[in-house]
N, C-alpha and C. Protein backbone atom coordinates (compact mmCIF):
# COMPACT_ATOMS: atom_id res chain seq x y z
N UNK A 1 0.83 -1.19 0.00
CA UNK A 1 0.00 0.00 0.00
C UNK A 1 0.87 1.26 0.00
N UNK A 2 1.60 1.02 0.92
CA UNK A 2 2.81 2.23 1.07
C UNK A 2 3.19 2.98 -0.34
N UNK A 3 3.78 1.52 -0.91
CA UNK A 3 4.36 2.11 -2.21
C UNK A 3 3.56 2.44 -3.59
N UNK A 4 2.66 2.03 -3.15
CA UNK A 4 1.23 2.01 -4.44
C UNK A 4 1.00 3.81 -4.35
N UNK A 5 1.32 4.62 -2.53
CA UNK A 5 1.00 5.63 -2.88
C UNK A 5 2.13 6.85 -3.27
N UNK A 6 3.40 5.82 -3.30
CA UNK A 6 4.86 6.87 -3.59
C UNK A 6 4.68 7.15 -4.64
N UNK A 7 4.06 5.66 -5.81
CA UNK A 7 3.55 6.40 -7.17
C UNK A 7 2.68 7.29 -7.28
N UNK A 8 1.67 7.06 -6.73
CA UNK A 8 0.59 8.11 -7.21
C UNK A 8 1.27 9.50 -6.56
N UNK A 9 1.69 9.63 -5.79
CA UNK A 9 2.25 10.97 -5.43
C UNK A 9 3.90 11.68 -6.40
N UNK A 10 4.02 10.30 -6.76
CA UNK A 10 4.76 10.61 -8.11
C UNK A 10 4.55 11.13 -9.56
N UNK A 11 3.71 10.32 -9.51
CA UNK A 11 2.93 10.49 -11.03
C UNK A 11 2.14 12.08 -10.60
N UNK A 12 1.41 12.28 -9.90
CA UNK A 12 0.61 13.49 -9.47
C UNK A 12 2.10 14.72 -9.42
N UNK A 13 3.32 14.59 -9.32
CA UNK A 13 4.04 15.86 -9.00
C UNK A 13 4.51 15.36 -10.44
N UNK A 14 4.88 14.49 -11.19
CA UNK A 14 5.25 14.58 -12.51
C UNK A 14 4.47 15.31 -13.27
N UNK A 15 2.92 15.00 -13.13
CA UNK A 15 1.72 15.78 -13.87
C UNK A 15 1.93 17.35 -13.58
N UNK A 16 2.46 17.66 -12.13
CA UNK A 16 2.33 18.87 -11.77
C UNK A 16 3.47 19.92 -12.76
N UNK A 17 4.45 19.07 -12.49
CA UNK A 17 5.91 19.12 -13.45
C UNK A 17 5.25 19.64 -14.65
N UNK A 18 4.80 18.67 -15.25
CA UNK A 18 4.90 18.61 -16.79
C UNK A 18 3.52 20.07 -17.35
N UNK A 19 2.70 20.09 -15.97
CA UNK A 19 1.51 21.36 -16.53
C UNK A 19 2.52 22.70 -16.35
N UNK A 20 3.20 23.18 -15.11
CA UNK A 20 4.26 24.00 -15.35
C UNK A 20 5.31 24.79 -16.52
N UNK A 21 5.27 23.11 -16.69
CA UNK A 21 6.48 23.45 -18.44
C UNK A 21 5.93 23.89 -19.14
N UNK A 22 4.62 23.24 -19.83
CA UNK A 22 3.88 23.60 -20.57
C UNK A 22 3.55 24.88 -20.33
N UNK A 23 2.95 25.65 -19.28
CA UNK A 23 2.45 26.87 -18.79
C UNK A 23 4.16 28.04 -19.15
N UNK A 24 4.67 27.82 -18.44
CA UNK A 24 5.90 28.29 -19.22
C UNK A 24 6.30 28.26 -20.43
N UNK A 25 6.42 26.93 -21.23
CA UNK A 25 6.97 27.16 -22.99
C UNK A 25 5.77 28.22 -23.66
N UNK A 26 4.19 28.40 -23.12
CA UNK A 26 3.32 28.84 -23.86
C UNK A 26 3.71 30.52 -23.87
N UNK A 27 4.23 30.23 -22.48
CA UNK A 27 4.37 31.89 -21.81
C UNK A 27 5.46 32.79 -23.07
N UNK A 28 4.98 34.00 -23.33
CA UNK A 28 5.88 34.60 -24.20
C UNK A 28 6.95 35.75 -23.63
N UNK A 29 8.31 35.36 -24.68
CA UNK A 29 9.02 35.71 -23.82
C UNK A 29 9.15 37.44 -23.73
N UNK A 30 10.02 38.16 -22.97
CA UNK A 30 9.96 39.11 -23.30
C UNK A 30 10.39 40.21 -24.78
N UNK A 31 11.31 39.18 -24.95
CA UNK A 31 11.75 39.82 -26.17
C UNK A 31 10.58 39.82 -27.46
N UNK A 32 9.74 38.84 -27.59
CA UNK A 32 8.79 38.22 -28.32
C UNK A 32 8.16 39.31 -28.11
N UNK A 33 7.33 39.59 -27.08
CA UNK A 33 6.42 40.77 -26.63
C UNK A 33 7.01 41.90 -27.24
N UNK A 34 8.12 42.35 -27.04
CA UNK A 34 8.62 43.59 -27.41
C UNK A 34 8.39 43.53 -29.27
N UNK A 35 8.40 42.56 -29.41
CA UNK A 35 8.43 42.77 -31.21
C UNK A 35 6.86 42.48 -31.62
N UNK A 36 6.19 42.03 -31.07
CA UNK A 36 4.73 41.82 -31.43
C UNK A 36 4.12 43.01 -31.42
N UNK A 37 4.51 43.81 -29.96
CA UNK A 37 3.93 44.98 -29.53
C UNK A 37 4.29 46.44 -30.43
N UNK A 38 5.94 46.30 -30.99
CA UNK A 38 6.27 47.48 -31.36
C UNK A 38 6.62 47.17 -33.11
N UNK A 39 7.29 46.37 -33.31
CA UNK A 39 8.21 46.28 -34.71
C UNK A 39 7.01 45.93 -35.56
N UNK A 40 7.01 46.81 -36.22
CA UNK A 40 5.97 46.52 -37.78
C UNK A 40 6.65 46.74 -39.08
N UNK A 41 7.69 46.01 -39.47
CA UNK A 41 9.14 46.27 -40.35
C UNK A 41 8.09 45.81 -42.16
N UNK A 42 7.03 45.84 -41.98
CA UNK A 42 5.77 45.53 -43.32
C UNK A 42 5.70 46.88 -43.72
N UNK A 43 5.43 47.89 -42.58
CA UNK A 43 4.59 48.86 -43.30
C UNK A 43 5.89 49.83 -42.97
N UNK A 44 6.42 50.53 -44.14
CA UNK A 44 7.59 51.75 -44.13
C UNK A 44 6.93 53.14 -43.40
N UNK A 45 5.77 53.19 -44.00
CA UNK A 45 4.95 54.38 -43.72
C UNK A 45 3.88 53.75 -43.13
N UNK A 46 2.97 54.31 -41.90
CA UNK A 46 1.49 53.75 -41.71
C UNK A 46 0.64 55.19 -41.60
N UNK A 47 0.22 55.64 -43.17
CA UNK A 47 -0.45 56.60 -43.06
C UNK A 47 -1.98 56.41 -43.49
N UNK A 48 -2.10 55.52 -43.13
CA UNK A 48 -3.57 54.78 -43.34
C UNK A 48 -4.19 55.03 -41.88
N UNK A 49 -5.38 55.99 -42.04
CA UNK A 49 -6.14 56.50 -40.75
C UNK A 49 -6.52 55.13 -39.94
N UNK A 50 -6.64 54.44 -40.10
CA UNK A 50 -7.13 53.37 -39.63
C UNK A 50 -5.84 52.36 -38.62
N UNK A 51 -4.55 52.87 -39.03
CA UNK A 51 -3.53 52.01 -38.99
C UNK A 51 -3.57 51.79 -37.42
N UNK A 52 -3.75 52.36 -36.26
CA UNK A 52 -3.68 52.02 -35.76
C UNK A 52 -4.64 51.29 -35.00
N UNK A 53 -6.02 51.26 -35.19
CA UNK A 53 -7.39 50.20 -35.08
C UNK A 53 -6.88 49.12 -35.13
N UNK A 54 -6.45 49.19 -36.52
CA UNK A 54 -6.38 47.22 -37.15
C UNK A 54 -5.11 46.44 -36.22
N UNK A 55 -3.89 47.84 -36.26
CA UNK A 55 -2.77 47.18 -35.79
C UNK A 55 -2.95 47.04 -33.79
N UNK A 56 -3.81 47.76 -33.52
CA UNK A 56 -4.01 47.21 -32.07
C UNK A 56 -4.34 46.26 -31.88
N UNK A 57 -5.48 45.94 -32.73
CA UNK A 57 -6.55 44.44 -32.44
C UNK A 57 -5.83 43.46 -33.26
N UNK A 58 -4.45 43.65 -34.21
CA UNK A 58 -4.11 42.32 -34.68
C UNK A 58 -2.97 41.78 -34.13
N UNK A 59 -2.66 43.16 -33.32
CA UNK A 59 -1.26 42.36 -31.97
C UNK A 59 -2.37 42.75 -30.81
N UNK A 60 -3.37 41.89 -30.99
CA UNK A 60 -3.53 41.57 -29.00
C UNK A 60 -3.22 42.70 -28.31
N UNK A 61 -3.78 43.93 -28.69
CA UNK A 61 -3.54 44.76 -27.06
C UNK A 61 -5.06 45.58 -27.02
N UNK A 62 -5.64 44.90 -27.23
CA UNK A 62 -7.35 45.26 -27.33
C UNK A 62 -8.26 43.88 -26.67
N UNK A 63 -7.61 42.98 -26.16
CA UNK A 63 -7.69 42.27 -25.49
C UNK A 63 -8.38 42.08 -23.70
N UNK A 64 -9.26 42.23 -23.23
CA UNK A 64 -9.60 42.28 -22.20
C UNK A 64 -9.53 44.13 -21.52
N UNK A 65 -8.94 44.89 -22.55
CA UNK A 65 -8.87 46.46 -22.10
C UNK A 65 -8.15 47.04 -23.67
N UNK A 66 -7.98 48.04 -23.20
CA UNK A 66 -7.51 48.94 -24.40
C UNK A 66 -6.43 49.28 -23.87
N UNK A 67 -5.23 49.05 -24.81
CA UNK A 67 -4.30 49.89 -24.07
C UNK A 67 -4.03 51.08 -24.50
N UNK A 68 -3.62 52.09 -23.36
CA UNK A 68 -4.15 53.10 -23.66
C UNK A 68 -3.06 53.85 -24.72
N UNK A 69 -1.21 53.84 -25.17
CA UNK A 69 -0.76 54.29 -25.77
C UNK A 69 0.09 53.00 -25.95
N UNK A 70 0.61 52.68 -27.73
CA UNK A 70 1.67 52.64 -28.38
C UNK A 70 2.30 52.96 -28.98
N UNK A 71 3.77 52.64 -29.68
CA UNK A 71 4.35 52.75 -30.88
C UNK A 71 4.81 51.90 -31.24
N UNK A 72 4.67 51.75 -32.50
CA UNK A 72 5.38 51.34 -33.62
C UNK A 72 6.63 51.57 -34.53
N UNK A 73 7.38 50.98 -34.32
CA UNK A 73 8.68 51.52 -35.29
C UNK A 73 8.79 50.78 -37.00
N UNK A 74 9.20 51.36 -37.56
CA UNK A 74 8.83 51.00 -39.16
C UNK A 74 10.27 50.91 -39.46
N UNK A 75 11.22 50.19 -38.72
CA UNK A 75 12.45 50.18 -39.48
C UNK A 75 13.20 48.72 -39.28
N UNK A 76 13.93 48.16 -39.63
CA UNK A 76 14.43 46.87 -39.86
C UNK A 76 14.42 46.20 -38.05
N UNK A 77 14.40 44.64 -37.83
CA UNK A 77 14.89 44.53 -36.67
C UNK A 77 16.63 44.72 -36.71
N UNK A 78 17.27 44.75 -37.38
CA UNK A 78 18.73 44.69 -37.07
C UNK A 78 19.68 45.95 -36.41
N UNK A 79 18.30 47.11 -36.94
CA UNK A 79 18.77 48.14 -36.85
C UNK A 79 18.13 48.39 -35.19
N UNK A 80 17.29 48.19 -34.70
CA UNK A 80 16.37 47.70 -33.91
C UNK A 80 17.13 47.28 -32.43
N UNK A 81 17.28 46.23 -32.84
CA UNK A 81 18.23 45.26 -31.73
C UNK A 81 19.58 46.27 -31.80
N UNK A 82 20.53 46.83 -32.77
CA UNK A 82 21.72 47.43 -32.70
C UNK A 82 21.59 49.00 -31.51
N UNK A 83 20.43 49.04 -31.34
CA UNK A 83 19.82 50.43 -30.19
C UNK A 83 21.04 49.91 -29.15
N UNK A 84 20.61 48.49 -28.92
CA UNK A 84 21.42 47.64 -27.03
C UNK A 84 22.82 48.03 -27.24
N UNK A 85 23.13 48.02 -28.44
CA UNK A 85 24.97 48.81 -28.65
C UNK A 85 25.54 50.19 -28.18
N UNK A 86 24.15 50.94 -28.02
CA UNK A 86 24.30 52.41 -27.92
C UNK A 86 24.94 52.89 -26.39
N UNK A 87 25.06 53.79 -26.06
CA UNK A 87 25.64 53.93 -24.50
C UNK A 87 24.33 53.86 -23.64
N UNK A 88 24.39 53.00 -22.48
CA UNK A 88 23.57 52.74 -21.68
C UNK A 88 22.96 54.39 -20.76
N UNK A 89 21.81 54.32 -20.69
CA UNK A 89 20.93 55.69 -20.32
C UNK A 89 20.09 55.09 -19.25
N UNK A 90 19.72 55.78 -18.22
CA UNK A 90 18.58 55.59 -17.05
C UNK A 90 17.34 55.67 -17.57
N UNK A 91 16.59 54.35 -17.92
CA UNK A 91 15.02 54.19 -17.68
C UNK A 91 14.02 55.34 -17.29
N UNK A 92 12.76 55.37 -17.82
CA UNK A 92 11.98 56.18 -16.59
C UNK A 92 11.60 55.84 -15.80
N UNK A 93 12.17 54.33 -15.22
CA UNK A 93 11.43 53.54 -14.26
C UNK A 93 12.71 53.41 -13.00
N UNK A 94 13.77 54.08 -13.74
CA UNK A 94 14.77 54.52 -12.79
C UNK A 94 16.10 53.01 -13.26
N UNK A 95 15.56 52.49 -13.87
CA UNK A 95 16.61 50.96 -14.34
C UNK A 95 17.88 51.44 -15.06
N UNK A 96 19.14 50.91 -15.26
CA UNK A 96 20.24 51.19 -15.73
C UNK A 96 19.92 50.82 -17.31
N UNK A 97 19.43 50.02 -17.74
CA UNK A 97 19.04 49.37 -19.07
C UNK A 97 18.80 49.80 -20.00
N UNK A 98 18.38 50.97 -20.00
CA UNK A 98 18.05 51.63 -21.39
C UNK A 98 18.85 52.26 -22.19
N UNK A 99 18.66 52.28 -23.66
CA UNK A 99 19.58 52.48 -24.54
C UNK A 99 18.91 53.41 -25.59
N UNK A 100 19.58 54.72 -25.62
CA UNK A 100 18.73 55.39 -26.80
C UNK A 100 19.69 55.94 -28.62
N UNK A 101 18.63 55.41 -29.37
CA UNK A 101 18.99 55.05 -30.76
C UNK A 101 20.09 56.60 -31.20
N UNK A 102 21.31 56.60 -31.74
CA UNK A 102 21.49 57.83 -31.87
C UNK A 102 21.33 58.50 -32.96
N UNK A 103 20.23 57.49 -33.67
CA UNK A 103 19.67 58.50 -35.24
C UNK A 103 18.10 57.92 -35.25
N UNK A 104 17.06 58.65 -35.64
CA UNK A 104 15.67 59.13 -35.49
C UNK A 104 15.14 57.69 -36.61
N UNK A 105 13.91 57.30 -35.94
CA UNK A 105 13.67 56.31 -36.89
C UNK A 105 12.12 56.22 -37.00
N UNK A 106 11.79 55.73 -38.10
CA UNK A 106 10.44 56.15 -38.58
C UNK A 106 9.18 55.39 -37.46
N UNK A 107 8.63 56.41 -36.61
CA UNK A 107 7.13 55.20 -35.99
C UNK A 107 5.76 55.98 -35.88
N UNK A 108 5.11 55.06 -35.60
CA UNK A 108 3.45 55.81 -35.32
C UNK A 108 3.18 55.07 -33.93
N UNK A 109 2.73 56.53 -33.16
CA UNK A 109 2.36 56.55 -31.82
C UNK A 109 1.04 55.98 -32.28
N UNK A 110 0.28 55.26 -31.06
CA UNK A 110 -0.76 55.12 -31.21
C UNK A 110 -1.63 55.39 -29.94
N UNK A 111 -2.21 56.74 -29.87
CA UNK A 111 -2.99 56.73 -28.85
C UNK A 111 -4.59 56.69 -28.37
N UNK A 112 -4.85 56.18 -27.26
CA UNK A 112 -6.79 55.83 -27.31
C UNK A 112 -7.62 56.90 -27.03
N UNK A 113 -8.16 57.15 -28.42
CA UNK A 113 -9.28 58.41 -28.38
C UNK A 113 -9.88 58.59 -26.82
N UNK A 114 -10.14 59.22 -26.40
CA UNK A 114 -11.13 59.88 -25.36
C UNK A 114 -12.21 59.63 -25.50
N UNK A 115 -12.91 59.11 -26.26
CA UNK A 115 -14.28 58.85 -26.63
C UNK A 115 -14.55 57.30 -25.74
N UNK A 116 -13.47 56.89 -26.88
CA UNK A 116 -13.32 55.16 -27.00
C UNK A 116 -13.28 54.52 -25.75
N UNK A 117 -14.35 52.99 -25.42
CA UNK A 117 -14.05 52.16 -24.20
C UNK A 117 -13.90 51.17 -25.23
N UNK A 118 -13.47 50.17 -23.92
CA UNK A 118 -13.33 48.74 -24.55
C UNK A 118 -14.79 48.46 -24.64
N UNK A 119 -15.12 47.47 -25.45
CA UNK A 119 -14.19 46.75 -26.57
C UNK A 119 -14.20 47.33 -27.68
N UNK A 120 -14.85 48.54 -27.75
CA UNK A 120 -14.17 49.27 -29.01
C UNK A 120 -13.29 49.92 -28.68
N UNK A 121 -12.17 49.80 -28.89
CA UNK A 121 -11.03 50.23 -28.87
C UNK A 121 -10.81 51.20 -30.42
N UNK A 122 -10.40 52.72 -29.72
CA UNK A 122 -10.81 53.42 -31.00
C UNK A 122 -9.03 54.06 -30.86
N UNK A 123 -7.79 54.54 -31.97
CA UNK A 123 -7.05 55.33 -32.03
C UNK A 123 -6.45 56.07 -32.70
N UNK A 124 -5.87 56.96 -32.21
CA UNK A 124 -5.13 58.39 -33.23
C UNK A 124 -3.68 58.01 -33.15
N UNK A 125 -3.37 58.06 -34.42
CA UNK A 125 -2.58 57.77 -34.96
C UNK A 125 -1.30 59.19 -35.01
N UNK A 126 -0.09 59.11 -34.34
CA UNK A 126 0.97 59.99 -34.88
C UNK A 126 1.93 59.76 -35.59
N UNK A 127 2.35 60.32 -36.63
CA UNK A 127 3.50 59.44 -37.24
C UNK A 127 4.69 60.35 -37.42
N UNK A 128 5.94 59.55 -37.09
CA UNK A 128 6.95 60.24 -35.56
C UNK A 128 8.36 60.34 -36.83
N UNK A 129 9.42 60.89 -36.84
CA UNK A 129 10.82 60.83 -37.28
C UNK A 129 11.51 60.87 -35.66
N UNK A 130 11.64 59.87 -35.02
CA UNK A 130 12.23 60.41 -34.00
C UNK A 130 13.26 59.15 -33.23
N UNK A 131 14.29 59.44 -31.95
CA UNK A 131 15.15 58.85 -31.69
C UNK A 131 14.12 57.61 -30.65
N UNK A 132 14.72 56.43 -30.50
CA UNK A 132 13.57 55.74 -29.31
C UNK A 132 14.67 55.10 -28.47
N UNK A 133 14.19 55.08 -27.29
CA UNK A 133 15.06 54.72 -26.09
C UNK A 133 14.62 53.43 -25.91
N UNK A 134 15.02 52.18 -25.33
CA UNK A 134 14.78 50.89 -25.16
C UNK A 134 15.48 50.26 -23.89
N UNK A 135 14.69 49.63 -23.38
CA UNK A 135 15.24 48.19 -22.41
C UNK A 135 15.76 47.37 -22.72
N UNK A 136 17.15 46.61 -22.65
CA UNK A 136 17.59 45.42 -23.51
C UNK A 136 17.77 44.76 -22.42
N UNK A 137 17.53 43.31 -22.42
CA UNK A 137 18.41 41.83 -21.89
C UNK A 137 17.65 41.15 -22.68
N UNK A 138 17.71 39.90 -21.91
CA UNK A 138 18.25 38.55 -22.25
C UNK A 138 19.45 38.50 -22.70
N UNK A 139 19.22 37.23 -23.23
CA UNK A 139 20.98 36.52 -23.53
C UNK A 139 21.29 37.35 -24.75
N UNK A 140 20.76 37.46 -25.78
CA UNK A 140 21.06 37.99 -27.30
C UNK A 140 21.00 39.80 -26.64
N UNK A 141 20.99 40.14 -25.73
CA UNK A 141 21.13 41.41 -25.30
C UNK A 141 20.31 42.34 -26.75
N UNK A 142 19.06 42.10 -26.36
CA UNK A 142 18.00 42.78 -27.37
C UNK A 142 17.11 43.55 -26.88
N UNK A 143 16.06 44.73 -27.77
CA UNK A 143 15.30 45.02 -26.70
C UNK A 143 13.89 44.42 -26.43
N UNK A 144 13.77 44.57 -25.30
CA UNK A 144 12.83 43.99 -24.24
C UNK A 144 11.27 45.06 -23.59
N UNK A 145 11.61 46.35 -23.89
CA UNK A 145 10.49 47.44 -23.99
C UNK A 145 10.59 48.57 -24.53
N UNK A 146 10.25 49.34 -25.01
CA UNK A 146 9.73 50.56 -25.67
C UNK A 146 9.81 51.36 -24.04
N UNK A 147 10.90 52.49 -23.98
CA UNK A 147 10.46 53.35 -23.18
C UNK A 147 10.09 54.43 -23.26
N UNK A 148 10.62 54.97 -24.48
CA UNK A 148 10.12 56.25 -24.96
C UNK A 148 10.59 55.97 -26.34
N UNK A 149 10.61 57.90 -26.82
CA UNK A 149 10.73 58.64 -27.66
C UNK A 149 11.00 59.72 -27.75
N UNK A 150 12.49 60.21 -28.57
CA UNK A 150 12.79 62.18 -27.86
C UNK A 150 13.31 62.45 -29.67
């Protein structure tokens, strides 16, 4: 009996194990987020009034709320990821991590009308020539958030 229940208490923390992993591999990482949320390297220009409607609700951030401001950058990832090369700058969140681009690169702010609730998520669109500051880690030392724009 004893040992009939070492398995089941085995098998039950293996199951526990194995829902974990799974819950983790699904989980996205940060770097992933950062490029879903910001890099739109399709559209050079997004001067389509609409651009930022479609592009909220087709990266998931119209999802359970509206969020209330993004951007978008319209320029290569290589050039992108090469920001983490730049001389390291203080966060607005006060973090050592941030890195700002030292030449201006094409994006559209996207911010949520005043009108607009969820689930219509309604926005105005700015479209920017400007430098963007970033969070980098992980291992490939990439960026990881959008902190601004100057």
């Amino acid at each position: 009996m004893v040992l009939k229940r070492s398995h089941m208490v085995l098998a039950l923390l293996g199951l526990f194990l194995l829902g974990l992993t799974q819950l983790s591999a699904g989980k996205e990482s940060p770097t992933k987020k950062f490029q879903r949320q910001h890099m739109d390297t399709e559209h050079l220009t997004a001067n389509n009034t609409n651009y930022c409607n479609l592009m909220m609700k087709a990266r998931n951030m119209t999802k359970g709320r509206c969020k209330p401001v993004n951007t978008f950058i319209h320029e290569p990832k290589s050039v992108v990821d090469a920001v983490c090369q730049e001389k390291n700058i203080t966060c607005k969140n006060g973090q050592p991590s941030c890195h700002q681009s030292s030449l201006p690169m094409i994006l559209t702010h996207c911010r949520q009308t005043g009108a607009s609730k969820y689930p219509n998520c309604q926005y105005r669109a700015s479209y920017l020539n400007k430098q963007i500051i970033v969070a980098c880690g992980g291992q490939a030392y990439v960026p990881v958030h959008f902190d601004a724009y100057v």
